[in-house]
Protein backbone atom coordinates (compact mmCIF):
# COMPACT_ATOMS: atom_id res chain seq x y z
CA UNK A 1 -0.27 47.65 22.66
CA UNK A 2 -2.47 46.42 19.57
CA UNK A 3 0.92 45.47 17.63
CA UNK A 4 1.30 43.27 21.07
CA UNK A 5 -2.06 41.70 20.95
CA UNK A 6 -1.89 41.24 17.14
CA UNK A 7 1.70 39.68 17.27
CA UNK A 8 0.33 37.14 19.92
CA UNK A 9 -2.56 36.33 17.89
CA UNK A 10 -0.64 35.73 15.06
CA UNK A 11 2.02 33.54 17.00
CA UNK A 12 -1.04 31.30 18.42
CA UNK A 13 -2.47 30.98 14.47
CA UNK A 14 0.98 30.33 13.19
CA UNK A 15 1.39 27.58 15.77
CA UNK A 16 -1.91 25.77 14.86
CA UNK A 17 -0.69 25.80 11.21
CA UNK A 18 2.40 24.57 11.98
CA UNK A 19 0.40 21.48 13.83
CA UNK A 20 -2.29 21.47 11.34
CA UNK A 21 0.61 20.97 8.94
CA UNK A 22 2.31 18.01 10.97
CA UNK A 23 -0.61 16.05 11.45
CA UNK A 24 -1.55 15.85 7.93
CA UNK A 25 1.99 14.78 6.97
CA UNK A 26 1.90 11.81 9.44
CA UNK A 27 -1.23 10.89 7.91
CA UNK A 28 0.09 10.92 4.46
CA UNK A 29 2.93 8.88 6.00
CA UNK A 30 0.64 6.42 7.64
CA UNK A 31 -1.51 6.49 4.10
CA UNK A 32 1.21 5.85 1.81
CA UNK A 33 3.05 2.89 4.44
CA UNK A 34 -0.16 1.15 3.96
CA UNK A 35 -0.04 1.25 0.30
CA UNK A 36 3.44 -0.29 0.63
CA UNK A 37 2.16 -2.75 3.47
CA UNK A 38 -0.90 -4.42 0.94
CA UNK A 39 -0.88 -8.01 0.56
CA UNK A 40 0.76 -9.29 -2.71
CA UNK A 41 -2.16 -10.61 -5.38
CA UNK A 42 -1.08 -13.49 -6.94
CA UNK A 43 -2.42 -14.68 -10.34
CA UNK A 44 -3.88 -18.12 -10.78
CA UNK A 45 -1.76 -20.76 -10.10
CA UNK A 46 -1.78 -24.30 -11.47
CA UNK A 47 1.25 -25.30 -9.90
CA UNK A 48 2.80 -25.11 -6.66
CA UNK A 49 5.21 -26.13 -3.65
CA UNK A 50 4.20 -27.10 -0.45
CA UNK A 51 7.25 -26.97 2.21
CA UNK A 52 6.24 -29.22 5.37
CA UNK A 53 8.51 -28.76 8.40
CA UNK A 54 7.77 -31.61 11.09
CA UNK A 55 9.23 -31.13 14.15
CA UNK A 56 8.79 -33.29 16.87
CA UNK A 57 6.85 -29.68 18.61
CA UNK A 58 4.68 -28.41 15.84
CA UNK A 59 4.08 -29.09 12.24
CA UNK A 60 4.46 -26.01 9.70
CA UNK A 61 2.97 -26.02 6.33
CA UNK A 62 4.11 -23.11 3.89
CA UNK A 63 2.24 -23.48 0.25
CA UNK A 64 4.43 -21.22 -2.50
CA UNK A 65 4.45 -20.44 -6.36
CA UNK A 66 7.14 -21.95 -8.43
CA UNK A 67 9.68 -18.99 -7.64
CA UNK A 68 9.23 -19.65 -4.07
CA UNK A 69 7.08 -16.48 -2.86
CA UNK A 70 4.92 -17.75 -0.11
CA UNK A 71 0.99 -18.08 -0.98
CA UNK A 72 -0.05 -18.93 2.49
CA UNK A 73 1.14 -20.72 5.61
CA UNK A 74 -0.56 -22.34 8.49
CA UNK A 75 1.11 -24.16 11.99
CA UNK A 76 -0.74 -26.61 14.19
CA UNK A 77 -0.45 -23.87 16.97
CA UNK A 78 -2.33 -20.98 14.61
CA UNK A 79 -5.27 -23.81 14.42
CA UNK A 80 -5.56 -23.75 18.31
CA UNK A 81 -3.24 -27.04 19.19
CA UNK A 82 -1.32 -26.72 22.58
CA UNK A 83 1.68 -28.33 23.92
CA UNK A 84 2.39 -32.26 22.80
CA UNK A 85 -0.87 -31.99 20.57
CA UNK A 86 1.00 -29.55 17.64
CA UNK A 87 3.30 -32.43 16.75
CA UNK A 88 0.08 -35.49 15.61
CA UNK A 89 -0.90 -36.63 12.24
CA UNK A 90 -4.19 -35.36 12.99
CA UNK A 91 -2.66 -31.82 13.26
CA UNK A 92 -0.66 -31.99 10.48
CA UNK A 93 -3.78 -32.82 8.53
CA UNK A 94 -5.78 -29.52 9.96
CA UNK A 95 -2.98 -27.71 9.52
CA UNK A 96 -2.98 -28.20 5.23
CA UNK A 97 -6.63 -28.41 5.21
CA UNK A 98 -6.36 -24.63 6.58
CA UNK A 99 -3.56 -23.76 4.22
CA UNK A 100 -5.35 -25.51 0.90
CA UNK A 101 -8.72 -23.37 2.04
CA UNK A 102 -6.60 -20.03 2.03
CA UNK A 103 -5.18 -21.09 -1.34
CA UNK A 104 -8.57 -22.05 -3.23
CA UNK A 105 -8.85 -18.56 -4.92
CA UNK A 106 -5.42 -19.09 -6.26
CA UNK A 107 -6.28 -22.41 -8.29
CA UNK A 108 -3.57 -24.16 -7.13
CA UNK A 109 -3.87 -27.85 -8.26
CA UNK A 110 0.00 -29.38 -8.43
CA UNK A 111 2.61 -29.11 -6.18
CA UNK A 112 5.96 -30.34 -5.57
CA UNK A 113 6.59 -31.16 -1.98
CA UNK A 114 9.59 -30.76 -0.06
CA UNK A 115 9.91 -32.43 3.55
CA UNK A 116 12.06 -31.37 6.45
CA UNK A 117 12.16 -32.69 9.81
CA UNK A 118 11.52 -36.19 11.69
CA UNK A 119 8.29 -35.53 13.71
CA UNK A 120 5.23 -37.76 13.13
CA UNK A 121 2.90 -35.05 10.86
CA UNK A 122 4.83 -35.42 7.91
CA UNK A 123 3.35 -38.67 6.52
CA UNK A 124 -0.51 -37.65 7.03
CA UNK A 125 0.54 -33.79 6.20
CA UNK A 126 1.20 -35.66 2.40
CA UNK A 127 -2.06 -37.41 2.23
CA UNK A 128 -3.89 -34.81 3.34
CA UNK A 129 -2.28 -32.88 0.35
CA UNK A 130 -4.16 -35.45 -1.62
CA UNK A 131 -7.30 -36.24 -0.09
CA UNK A 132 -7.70 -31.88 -0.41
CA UNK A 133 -7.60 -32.43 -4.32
CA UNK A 134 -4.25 -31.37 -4.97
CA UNK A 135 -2.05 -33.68 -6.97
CA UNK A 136 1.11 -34.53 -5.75
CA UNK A 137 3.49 -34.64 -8.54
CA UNK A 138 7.17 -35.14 -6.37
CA UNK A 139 7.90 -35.55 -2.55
CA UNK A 140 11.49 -34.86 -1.68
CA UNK A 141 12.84 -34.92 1.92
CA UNK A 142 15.39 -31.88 2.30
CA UNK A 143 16.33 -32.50 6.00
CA UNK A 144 19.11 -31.30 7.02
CA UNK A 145 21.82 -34.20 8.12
CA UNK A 146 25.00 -33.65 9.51
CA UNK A 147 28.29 -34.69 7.78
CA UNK A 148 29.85 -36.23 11.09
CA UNK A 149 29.15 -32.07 12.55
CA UNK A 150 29.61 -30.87 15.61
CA UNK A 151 31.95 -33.02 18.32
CA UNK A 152 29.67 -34.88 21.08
CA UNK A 153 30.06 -34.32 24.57
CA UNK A 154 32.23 -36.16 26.52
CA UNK A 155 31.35 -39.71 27.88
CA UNK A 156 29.43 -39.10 31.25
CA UNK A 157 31.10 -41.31 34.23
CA UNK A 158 28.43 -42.29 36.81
């Protein structure tokens, strides 16, 4: 009868262990994932690119070191803008003066910009690159244009 008892005690404490034991792994799981997970420090930075997307929605503004890995990034909808608003000059202005705040630690003070899209936050999304204190050394326009692409509809008959 005592082996009983003692068997069943031992059972219940081996079980506890055994949860003991799995809860501590998941926490060193969830530990080391956010180890992985930290934000990438960047060193100072002179120079820069600054990718503007204008659509004719929204207005995205990516800032990057010269290899390309993203610094920070900002769209007219992060700043609050809804519906026709995203796509205005004024936008596109908020939208770098948030992105050239995040960068400020960095010391970012050149970039080469590259332009995509036809929407109207392209033009003031420049200046405000320059009225912010960083100088502008190239502006190219990468927008994608179709070599005669895809085959139109056909001709509508009313």
């Amino acid at each position: 009868m005592e082996k009983n008892i003692k068997t069943t005690e031992e059972k219940k404490q081996k079980k506890t262990d055994k949860k003991d034991e799995k809860v501590k792994a998941k926490e060193d799981k969830k530990s080391q994932e956010n180890i992985k997970k930290g934000k990438k420090v960047h060193p100072k930075l002179t120079r820069g690119r600054a990718y503007i997307q204008a659509t004719y929605n929204n207005t995205i503004v990516t800032l990057t070191d010269p290899n390309g890995d993203v610094v920070a990034w900002s769209t007219a909808g992060i700043l609050g803008f809804k519906g026709a608003k995203k796509a205005t000059p004024y936008a596109a202005q908020k939208v770098v003066e948030d992105v050239v705040d995040k960068t400020k630690k960095t010391g970012l003070s050149q970039v080469d910009v590259f332009v995509r899209g036809i929407g109207s936050g392209k033009d003031s999304a420049i200046r405000a690159l320059n009225t912010q204190g960083l100088e502008v050394l190239s502006i190219k326009d990468v927008t994608p244009i179709p070599h005669n692409g895809c085959r139109p509809r056909k001709v509508r008959r009313v």
